[in-house]
C-alpha atoms as a PDB file:
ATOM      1  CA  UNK A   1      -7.163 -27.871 -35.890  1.00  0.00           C
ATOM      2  CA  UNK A   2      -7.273 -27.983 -31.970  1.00  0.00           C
ATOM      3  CA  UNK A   3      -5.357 -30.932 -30.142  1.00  0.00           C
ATOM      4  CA  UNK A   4      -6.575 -31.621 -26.417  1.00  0.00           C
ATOM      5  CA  UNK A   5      -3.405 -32.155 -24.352  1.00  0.00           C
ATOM      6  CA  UNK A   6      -3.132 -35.776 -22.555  1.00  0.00           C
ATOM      7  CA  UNK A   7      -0.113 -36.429 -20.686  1.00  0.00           C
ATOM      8  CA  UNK A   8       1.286 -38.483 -23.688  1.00  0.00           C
ATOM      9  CA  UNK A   9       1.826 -34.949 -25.429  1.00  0.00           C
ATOM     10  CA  UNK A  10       3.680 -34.087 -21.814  1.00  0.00           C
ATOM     11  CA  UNK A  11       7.934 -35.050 -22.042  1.00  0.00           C
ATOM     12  CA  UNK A  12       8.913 -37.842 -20.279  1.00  0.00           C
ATOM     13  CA  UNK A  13       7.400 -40.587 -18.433  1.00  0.00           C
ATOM     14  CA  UNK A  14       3.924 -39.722 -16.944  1.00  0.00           C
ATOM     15  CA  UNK A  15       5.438 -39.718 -13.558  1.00  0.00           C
ATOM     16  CA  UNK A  16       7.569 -36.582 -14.507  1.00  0.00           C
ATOM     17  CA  UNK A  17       4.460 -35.100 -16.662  1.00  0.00           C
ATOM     18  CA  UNK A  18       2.576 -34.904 -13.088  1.00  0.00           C
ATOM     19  CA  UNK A  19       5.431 -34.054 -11.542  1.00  0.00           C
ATOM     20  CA  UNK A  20       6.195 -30.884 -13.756  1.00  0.00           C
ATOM     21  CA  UNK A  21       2.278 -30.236 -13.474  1.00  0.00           C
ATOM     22  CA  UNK A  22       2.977 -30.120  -9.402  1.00  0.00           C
ATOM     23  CA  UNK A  23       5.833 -27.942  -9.459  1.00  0.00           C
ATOM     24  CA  UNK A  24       3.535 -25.971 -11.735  1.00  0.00           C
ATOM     25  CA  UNK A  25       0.582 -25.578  -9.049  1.00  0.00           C
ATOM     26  CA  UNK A  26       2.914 -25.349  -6.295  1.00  0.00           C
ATOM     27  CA  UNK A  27       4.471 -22.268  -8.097  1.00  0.00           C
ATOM     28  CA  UNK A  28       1.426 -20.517  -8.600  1.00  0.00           C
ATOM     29  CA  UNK A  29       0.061 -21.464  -4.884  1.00  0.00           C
ATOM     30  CA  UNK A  30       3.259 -19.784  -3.469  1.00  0.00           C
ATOM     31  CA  UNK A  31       2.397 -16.881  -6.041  1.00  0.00           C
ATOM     32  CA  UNK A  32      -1.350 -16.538  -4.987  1.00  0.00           C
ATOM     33  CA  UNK A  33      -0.193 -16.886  -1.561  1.00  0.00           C
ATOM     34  CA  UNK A  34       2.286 -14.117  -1.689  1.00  0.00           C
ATOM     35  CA  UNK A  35      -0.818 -11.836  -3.826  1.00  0.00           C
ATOM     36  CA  UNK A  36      -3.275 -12.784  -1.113  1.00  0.00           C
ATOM     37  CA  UNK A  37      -1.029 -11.122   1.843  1.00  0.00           C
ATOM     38  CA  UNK A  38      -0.237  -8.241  -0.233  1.00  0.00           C
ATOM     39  CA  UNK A  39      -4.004  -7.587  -0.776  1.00  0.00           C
ATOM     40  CA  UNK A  40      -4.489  -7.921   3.129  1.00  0.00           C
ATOM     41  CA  UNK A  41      -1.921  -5.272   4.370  1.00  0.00           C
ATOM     42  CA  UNK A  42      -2.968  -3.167   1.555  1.00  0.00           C
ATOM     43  CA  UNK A  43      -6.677  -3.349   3.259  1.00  0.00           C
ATOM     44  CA  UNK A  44      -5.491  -2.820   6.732  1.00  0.00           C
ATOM     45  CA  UNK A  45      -3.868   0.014   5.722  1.00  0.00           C
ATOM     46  CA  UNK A  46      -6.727   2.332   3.414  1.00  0.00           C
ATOM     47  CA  UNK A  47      -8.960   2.551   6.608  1.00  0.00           C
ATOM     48  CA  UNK A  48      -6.020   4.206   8.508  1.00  0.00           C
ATOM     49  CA  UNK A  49      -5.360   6.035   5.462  1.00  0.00           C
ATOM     50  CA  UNK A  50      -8.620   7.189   5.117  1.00  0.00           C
ATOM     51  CA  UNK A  51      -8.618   7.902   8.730  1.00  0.00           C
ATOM     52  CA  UNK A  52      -5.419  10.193   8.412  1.00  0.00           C
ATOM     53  CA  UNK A  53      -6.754  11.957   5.189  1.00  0.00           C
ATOM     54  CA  UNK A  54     -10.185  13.142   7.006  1.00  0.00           C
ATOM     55  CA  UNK A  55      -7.699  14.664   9.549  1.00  0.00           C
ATOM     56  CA  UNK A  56      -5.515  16.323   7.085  1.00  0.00           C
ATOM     57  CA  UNK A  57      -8.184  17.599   5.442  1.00  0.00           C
ATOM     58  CA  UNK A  58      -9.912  19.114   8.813  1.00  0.00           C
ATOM     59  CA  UNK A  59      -6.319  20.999   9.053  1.00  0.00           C
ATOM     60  CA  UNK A  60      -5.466  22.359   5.995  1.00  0.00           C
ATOM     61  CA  UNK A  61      -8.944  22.530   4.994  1.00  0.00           C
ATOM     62  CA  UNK A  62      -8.497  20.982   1.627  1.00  0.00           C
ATOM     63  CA  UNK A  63      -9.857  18.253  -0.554  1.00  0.00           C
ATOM     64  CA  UNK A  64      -9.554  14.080  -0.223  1.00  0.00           C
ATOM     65  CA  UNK A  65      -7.230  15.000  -3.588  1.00  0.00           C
ATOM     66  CA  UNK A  66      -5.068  17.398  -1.993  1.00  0.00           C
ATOM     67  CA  UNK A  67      -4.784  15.722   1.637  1.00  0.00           C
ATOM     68  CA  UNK A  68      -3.515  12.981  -0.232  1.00  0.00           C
ATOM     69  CA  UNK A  69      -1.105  14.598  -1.891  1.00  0.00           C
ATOM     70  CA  UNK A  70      -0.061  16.497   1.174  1.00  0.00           C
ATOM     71  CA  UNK A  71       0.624  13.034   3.238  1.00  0.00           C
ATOM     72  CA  UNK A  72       2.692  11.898   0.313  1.00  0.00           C
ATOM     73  CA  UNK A  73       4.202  15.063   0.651  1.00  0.00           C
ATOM     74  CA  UNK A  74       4.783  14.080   4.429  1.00  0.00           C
ATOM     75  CA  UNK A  75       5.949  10.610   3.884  1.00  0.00           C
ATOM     76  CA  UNK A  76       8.416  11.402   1.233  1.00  0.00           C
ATOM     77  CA  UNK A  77      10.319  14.231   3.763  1.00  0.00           C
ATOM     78  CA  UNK A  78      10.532  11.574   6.544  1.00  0.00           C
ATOM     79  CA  UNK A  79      11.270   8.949   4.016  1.00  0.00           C
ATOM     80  CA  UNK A  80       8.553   6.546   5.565  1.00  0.00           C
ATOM     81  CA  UNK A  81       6.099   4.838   4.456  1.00  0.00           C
ATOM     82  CA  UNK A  82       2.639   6.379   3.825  1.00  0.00           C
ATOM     83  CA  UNK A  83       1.190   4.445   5.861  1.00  0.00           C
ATOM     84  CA  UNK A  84       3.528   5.049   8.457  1.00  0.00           C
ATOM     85  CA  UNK A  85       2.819   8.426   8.600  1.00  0.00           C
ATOM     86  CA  UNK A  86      -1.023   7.691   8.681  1.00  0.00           C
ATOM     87  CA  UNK A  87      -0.614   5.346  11.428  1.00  0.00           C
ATOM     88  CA  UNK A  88       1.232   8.022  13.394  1.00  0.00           C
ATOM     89  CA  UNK A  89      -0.942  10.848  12.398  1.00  0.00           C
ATOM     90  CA  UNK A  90      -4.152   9.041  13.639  1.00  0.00           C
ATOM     91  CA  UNK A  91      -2.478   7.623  16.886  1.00  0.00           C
ATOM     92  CA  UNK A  92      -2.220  11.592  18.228  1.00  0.00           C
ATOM     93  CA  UNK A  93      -5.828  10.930  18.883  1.00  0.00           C
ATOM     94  CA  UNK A  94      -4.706   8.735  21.749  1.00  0.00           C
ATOM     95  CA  UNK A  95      -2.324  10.667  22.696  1.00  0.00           C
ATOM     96  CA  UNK A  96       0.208   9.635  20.851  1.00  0.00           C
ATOM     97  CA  UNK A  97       3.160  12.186  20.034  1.00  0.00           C
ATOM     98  CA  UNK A  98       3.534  12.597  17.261  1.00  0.00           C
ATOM     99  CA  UNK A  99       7.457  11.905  15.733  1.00  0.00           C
ATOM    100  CA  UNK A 100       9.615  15.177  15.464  1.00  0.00           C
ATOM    101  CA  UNK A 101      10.345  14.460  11.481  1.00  0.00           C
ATOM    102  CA  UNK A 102       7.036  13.738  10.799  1.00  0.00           C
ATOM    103  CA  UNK A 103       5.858  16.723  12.962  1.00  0.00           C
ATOM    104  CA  UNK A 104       8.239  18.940  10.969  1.00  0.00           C
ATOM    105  CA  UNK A 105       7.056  18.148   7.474  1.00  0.00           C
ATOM    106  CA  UNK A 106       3.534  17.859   8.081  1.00  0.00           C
ATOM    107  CA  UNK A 107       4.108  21.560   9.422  1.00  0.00           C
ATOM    108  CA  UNK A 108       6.384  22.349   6.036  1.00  0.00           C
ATOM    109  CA  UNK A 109       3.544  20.735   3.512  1.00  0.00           C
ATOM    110  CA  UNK A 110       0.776  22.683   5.351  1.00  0.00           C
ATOM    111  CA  UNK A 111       2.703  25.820   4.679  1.00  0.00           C
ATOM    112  CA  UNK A 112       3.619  24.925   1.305  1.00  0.00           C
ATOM    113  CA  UNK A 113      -0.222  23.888   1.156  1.00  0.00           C
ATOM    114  CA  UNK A 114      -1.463  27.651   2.137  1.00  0.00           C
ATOM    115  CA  UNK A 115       1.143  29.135   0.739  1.00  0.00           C
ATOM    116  CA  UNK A 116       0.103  27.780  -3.117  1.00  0.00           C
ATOM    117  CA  UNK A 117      -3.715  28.666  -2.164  1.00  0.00           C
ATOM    118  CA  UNK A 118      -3.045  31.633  -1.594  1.00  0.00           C
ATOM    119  CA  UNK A 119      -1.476  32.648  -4.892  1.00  0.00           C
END
């Protein structure tokens, strides 16, 4: 048999029933909150993502697969963030240098890249 919960079934008075029920919604705003920004940087982010993989894959010449594995590749060497390394990768079309670390792996992967097509 199904019950429909009033606030009798609640503990307490009704005035802590509603005021569990707040803390309740307040929790989950803060969580949907902190869910929403995630979801935000994590869209700003895939378009220069994207942006970086086309350019990868114009150098290497290799698939969307295998340019993405190469900027992990990248981003793991400099310990940054992959989308640090995207960011900088796509900001050398403004001129942008480029940093050394990131410079050096990118060169190491793309080796390592050729190197396994070529077996």
């Amino acid at each position: 048999m199904c019950k429909t919960l009033t606030v009798d079934d609640e503990r307490g008075t009704p005035a802590e029933a509603a005021t569990a029920r707040d803390a309740r919604l307040a929790s989950r705003c803060v969580e949907l909150l902190a869910e929403n920004e995630q979801l935000r940087r994590a869209m700003e982010s895939r378009a220069v993502i994207d942006q970086a993989r086309g350019m990868v894959m114009v150098l290497a010449p290799c698939s969307r697969g295998e340019a993405w594995a190469l900027l992990v590749d990248v981003s793991q060497h400099c310990n940054s963030k992959l989308r640090e390394v995207a960011r900088a990768l796509v900001g050398t079309t403004d001129g942008e240098p480029l940093p050394a670390t990131m410079q050096r792996a990118l060169h190491h992967a793309l080796r390592r890249h050729h190197a396994a097509k070529q077996r």
